[in-house]
PDB file of N, CA and C in Angstrom:
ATOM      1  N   UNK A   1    -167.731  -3.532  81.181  1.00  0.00           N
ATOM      2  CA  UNK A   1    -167.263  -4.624  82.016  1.00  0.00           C
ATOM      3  C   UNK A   1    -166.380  -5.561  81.199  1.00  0.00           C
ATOM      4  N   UNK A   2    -166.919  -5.601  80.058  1.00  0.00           N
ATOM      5  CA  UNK A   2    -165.795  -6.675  79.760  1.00  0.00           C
ATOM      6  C   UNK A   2    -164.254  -5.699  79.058  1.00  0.00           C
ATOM      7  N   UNK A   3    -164.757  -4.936  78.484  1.00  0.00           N
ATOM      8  CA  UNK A   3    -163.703  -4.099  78.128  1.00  0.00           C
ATOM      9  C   UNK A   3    -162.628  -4.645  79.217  1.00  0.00           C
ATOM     10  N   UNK A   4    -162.652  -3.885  80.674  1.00  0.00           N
ATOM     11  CA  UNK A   4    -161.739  -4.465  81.892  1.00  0.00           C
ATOM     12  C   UNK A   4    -161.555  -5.337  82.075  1.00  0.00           C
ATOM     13  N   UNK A   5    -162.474  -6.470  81.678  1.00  0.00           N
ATOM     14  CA  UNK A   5    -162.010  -7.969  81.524  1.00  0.00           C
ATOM     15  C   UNK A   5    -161.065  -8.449  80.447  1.00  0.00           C
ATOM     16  N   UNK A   6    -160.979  -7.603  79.353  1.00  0.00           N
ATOM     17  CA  UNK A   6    -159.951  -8.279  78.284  1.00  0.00           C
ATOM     18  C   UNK A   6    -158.889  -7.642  78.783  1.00  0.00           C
ATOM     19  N   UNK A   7    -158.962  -6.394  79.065  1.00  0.00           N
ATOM     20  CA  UNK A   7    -157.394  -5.958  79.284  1.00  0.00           C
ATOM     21  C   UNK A   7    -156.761  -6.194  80.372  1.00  0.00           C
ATOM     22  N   UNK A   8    -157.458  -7.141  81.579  1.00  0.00           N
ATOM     23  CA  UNK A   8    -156.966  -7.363  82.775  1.00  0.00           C
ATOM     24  C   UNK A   8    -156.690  -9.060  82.632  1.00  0.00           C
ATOM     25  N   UNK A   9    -157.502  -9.642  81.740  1.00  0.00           N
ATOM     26  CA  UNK A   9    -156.755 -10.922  81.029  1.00  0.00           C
ATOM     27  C   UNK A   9    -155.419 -10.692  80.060  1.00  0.00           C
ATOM     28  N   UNK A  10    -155.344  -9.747  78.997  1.00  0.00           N
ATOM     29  CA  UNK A  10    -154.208  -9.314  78.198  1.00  0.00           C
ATOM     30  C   UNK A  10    -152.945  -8.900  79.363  1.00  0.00           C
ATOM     31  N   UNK A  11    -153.259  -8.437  80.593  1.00  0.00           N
ATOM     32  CA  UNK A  11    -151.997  -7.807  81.453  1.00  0.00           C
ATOM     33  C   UNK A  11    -151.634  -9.232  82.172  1.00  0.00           C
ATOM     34  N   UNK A  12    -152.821 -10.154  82.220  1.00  0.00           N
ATOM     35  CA  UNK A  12    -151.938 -11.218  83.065  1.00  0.00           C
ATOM     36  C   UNK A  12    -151.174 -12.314  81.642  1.00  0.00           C
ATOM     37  N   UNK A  13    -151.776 -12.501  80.988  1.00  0.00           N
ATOM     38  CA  UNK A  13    -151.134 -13.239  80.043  1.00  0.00           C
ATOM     39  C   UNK A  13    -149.574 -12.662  79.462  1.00  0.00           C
ATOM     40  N   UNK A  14    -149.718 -10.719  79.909  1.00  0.00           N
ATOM     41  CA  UNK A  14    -148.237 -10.638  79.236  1.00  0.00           C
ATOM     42  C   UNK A  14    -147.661 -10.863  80.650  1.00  0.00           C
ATOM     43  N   UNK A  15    -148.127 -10.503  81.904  1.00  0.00           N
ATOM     44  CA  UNK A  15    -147.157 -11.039  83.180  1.00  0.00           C
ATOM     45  C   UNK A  15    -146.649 -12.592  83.101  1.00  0.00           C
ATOM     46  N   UNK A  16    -147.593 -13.439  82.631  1.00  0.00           N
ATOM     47  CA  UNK A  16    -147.136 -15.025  82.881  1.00  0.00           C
ATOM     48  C   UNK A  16    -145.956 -14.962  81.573  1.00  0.00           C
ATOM     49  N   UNK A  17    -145.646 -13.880  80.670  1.00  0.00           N
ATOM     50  CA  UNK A  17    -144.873 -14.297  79.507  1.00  0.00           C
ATOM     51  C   UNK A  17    -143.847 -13.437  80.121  1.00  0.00           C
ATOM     52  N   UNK A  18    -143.674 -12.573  80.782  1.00  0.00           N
ATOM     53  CA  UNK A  18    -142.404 -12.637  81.641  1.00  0.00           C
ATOM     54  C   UNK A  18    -141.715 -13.388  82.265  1.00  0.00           C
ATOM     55  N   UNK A  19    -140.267 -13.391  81.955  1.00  0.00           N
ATOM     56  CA  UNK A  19    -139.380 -14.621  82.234  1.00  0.00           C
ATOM     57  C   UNK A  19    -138.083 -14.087  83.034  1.00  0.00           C
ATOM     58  N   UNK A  20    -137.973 -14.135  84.577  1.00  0.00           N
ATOM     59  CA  UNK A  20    -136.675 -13.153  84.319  1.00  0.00           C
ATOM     60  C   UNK A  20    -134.928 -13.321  83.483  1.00  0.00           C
ATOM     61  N   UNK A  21    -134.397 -12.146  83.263  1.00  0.00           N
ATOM     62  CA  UNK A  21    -133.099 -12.494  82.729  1.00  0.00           C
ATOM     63  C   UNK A  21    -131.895 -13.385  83.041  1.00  0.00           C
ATOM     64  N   UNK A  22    -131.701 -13.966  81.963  1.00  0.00           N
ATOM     65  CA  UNK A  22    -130.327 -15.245  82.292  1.00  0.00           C
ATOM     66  C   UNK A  22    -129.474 -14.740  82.296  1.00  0.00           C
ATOM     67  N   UNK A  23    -128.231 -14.329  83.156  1.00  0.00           N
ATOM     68  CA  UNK A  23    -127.106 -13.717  82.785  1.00  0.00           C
ATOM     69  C   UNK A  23    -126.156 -14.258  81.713  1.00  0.00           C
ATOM     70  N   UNK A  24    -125.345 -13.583  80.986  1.00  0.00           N
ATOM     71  CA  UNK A  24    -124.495 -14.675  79.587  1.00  0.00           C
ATOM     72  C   UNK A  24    -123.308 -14.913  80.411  1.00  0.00           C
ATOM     73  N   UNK A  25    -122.548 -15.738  80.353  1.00  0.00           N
ATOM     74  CA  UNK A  25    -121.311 -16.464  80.620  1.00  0.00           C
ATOM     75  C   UNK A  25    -120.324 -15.301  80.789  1.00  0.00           C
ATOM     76  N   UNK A  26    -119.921 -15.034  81.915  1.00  0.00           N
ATOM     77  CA  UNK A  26    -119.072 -14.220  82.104  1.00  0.00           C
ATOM     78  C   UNK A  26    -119.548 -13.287  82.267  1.00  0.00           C
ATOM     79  N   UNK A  27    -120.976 -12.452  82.475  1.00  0.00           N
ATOM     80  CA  UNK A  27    -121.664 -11.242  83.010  1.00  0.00           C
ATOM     81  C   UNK A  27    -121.769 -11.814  84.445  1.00  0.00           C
ATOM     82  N   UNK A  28    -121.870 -10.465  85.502  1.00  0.00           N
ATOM     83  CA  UNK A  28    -122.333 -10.438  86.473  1.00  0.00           C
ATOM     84  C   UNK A  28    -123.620 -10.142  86.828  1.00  0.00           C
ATOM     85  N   UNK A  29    -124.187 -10.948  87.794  1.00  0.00           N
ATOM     86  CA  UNK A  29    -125.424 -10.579  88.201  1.00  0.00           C
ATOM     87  C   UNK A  29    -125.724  -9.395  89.296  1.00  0.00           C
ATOM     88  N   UNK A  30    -127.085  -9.796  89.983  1.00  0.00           N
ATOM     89  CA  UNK A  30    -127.518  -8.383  90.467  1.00  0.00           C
ATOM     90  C   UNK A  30    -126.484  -9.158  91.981  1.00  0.00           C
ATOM     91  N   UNK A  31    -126.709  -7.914  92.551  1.00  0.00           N
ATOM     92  CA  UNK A  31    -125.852  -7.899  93.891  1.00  0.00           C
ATOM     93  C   UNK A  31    -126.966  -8.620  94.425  1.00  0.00           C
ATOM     94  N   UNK A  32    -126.905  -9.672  95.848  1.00  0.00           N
ATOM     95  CA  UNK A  32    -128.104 -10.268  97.055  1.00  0.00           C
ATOM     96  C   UNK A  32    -127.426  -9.106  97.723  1.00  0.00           C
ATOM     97  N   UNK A  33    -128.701  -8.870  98.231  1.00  0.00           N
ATOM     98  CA  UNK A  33    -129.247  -7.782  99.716  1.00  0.00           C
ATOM     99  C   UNK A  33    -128.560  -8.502 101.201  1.00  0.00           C
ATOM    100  N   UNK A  34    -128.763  -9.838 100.690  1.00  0.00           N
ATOM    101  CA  UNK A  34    -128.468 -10.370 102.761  1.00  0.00           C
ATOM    102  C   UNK A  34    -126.868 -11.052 102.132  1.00  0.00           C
ATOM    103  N   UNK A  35    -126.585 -11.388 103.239  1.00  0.00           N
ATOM    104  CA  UNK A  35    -125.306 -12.107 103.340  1.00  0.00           C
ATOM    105  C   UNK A  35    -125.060 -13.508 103.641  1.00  0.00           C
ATOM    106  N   UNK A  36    -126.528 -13.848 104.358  1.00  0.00           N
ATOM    107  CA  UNK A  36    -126.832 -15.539 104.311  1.00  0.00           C
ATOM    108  C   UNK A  36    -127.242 -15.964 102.773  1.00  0.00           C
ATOM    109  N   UNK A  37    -126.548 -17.092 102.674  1.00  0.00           N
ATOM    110  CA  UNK A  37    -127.027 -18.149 101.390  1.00  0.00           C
ATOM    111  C   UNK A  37    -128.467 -17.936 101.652  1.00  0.00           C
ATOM    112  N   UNK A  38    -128.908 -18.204 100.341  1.00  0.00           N
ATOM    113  CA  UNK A  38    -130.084 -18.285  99.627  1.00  0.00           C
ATOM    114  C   UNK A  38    -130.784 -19.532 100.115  1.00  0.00           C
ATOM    115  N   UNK A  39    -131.529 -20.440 100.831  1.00  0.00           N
ATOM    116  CA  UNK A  39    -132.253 -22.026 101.173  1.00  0.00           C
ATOM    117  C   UNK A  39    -132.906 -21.956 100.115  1.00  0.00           C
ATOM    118  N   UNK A  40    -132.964 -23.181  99.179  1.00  0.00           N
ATOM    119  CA  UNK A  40    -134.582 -23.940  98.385  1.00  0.00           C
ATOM    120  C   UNK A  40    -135.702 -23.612  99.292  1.00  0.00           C
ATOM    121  N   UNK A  41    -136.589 -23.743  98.846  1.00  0.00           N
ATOM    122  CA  UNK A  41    -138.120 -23.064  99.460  1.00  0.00           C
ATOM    123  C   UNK A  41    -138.492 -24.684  99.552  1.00  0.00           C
ATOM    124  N   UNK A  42    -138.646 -25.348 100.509  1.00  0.00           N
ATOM    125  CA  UNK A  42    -138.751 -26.830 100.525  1.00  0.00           C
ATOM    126  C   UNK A  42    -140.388 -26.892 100.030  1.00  0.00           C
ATOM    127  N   UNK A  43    -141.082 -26.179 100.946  1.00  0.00           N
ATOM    128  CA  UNK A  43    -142.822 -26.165 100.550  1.00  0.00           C
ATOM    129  C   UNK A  43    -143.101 -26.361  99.045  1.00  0.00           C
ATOM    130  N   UNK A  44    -142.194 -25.576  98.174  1.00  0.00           N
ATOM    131  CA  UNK A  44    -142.256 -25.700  96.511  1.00  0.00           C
ATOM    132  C   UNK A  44    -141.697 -27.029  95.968  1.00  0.00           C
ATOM    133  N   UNK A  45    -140.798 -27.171  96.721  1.00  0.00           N
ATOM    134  CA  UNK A  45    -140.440 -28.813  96.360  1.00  0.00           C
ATOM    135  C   UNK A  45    -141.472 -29.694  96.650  1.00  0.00           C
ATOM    136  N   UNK A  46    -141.534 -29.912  97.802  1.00  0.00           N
ATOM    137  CA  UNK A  46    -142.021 -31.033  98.341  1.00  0.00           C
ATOM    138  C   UNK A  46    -143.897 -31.275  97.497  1.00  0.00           C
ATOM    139  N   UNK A  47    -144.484 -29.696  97.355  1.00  0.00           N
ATOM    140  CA  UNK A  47    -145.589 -29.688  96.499  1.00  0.00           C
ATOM    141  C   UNK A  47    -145.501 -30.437  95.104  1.00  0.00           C
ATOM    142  N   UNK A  48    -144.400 -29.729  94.478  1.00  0.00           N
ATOM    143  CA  UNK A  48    -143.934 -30.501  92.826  1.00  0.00           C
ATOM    144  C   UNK A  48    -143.308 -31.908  92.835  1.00  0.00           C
ATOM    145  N   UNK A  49    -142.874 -32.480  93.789  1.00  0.00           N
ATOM    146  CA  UNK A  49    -142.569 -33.253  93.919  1.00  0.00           C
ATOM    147  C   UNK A  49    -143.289 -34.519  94.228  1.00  0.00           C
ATOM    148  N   UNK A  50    -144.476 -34.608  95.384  1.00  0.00           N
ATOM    149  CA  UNK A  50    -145.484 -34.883  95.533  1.00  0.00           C
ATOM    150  C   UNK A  50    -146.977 -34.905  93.918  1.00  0.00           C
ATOM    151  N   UNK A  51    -146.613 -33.284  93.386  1.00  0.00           N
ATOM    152  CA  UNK A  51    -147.667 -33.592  92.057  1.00  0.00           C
ATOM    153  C   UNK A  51    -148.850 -32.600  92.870  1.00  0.00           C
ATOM    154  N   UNK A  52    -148.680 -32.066  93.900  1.00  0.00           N
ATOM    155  CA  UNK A  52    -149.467 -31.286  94.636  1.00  0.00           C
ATOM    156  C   UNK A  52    -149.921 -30.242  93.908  1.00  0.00           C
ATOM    157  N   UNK A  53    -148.791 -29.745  93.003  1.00  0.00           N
ATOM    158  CA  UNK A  53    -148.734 -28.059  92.920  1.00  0.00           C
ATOM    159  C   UNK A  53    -149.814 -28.221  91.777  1.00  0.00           C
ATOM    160  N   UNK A  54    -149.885 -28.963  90.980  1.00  0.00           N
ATOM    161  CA  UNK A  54    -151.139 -29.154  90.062  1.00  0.00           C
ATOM    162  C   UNK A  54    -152.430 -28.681  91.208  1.00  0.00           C
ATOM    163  N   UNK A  55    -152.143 -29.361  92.232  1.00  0.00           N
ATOM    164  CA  UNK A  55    -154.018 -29.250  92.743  1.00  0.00           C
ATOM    165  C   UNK A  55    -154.264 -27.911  93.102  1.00  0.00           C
ATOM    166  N   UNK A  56    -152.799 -27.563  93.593  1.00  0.00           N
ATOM    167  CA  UNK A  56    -152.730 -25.535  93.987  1.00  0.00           C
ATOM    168  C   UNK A  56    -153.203 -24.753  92.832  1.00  0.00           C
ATOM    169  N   UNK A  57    -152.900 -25.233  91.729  1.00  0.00           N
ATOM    170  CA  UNK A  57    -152.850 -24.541  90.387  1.00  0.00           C
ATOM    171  C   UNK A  57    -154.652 -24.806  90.231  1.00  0.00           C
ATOM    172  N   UNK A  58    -155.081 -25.739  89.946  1.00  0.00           N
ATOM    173  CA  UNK A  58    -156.554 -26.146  89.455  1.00  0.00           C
ATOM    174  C   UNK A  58    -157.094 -24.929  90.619  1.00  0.00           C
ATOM    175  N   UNK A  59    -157.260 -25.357  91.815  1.00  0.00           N
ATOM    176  CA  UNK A  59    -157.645 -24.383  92.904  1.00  0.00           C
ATOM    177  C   UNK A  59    -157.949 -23.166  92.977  1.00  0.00           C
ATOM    178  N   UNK A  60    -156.800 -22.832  91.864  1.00  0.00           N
ATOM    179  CA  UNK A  60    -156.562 -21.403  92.098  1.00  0.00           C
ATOM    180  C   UNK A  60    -157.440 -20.821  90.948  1.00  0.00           C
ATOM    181  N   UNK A  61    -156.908 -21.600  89.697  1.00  0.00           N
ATOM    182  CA  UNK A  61    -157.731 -21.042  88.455  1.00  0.00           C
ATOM    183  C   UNK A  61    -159.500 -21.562  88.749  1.00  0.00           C
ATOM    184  N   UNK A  62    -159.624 -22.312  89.760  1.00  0.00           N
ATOM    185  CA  UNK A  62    -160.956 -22.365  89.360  1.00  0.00           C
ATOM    186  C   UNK A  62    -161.615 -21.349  90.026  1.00  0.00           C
ATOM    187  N   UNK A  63    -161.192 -20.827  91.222  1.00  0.00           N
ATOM    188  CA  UNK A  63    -161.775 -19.587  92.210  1.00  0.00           C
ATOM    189  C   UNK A  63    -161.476 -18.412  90.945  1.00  0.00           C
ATOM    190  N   UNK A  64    -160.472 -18.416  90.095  1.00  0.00           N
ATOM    191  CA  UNK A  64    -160.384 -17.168  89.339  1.00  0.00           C
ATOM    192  C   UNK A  64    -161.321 -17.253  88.286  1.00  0.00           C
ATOM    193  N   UNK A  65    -161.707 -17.914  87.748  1.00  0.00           N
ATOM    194  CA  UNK A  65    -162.839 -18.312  86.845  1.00  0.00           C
ATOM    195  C   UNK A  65    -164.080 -18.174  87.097  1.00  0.00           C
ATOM    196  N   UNK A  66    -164.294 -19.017  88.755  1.00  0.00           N
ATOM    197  CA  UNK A  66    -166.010 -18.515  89.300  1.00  0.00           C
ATOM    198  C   UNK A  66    -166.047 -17.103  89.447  1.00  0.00           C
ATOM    199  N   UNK A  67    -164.639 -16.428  89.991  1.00  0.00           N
ATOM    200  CA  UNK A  67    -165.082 -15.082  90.094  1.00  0.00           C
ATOM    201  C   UNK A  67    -165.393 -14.551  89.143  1.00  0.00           C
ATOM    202  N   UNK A  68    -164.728 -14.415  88.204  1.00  0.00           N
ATOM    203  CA  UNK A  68    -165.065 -13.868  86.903  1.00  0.00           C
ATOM    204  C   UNK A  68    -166.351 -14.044  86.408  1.00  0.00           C
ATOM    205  N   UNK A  69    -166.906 -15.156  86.286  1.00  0.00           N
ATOM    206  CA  UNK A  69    -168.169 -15.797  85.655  1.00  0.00           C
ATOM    207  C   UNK A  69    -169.610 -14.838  86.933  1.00  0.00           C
ATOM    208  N   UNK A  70    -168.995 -14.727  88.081  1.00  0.00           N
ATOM    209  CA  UNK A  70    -169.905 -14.550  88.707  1.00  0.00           C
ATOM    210  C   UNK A  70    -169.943 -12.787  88.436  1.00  0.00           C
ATOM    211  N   UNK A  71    -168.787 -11.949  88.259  1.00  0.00           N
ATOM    212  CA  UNK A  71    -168.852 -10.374  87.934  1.00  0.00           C
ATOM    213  C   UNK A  71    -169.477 -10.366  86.548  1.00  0.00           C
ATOM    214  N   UNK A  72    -169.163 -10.970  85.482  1.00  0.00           N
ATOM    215  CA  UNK A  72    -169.835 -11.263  84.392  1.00  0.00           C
ATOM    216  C   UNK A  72    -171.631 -11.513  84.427  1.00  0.00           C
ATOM    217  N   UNK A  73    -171.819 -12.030  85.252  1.00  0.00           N
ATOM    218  CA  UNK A  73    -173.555 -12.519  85.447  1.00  0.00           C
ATOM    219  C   UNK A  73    -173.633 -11.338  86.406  1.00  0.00           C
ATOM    220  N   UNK A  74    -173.336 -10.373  87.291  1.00  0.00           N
ATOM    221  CA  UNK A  74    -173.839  -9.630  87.967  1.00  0.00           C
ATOM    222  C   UNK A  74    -173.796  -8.052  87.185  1.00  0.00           C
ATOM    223  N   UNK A  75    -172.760  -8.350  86.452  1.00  0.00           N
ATOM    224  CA  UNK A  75    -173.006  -7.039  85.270  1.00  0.00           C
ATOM    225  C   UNK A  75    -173.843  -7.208  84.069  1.00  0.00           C
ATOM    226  N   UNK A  76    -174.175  -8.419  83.795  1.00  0.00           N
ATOM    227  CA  UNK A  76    -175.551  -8.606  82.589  1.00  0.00           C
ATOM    228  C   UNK A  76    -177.118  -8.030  83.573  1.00  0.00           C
ATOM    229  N   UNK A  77    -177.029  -8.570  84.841  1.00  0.00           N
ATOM    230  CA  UNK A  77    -178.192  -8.468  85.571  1.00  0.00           C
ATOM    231  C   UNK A  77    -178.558  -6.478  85.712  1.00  0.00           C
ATOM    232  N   UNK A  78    -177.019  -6.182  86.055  1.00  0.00           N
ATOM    233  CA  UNK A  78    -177.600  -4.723  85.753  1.00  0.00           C
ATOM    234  C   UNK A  78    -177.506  -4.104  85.063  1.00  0.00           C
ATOM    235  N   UNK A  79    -177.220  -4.468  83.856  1.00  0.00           N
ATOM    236  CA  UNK A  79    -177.437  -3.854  82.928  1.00  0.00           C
ATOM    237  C   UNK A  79    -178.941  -4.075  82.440  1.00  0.00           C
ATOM    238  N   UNK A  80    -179.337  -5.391  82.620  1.00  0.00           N
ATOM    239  CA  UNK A  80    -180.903  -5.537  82.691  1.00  0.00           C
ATOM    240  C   UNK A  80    -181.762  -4.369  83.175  1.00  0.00           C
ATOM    241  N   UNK A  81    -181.348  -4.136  84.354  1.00  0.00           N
ATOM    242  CA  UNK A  81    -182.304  -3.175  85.429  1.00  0.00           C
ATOM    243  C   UNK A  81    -181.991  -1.690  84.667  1.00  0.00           C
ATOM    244  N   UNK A  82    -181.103  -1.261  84.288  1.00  0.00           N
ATOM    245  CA  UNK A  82    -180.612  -0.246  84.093  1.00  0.00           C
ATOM    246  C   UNK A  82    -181.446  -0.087  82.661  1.00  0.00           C
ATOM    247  N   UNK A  83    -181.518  -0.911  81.656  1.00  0.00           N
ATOM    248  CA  UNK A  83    -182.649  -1.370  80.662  1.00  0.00           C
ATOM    249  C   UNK A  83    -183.946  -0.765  81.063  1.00  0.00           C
ATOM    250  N   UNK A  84    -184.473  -1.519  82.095  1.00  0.00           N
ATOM    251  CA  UNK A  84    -185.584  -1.562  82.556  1.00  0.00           C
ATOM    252  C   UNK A  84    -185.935  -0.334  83.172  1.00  0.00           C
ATOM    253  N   UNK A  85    -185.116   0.068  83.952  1.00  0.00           N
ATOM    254  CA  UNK A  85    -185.122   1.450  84.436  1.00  0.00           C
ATOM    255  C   UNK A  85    -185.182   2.218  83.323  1.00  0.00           C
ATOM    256  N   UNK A  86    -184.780   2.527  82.125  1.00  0.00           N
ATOM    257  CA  UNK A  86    -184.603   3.839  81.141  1.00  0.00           C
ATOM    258  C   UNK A  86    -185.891   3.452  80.584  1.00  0.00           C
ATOM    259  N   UNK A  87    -186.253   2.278  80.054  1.00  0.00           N
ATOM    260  CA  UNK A  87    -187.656   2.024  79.576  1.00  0.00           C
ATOM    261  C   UNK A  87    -188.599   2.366  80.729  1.00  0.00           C
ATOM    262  N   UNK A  88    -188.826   2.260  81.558  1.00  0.00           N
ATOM    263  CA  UNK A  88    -189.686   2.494  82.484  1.00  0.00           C
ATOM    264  C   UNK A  88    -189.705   4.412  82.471  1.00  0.00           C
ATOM    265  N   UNK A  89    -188.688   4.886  82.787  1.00  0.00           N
ATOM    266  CA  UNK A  89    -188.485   6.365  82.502  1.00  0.00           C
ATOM    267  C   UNK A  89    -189.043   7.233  81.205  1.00  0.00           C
ATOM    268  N   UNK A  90    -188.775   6.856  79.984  1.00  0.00           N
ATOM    269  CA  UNK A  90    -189.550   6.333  78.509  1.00  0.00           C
ATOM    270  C   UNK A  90    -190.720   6.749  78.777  1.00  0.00           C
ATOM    271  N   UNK A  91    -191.412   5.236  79.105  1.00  0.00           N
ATOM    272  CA  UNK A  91    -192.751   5.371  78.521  1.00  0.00           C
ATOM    273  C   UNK A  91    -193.662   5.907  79.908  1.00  0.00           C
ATOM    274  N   UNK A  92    -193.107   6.888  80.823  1.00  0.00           N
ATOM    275  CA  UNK A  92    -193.755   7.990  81.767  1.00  0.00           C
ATOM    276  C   UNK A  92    -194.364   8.841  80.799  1.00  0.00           C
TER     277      UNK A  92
END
């Protein structure tokens, strides 16, 4: 269990260190798909702007944390039983 826990923490830490590419001065970029302009995403503004997006952020990491903490305590518990079970098997 935790094995999958470090390497599924190691895959998000290298995703958050992905940055996408800046084009250099005088390169072209990727082609847009549609033909309408691009709009600002106002919801992202108006959140960062407000100081909101902090509370989205806390929110988020804290549900990702209980989960974790809670797969963590439900894989010690069976590994307990699973203990208990082979000892019990044992001393038959």
């Amino acid at each position: 269990m935790f094995r999958i826990l470090a390497v599924w923490c190691l895959f998000l830490l290298a995703a958050a260190g992905l940055q996408p590419a800046q084009a250099q001065p005088g390169q072209t970029t990727e082609v847009e798909f549609s033909s309408a302009p691009q709009t600002e995403i106002e919801m992202a503004d108006t959140l960062r702007r407000d100081g909101k997006i902090y509370v989205v952020v806390v929110v988020l990491l804290t549900v990702l944390v209980g989960t974790i903490a809670y797969l963590v305590s439900i894989d010690r518990k069976v590994g307990r039983l699973e203990k208990q079970l082979k000892d019990d098997l044992v001393n038959r």
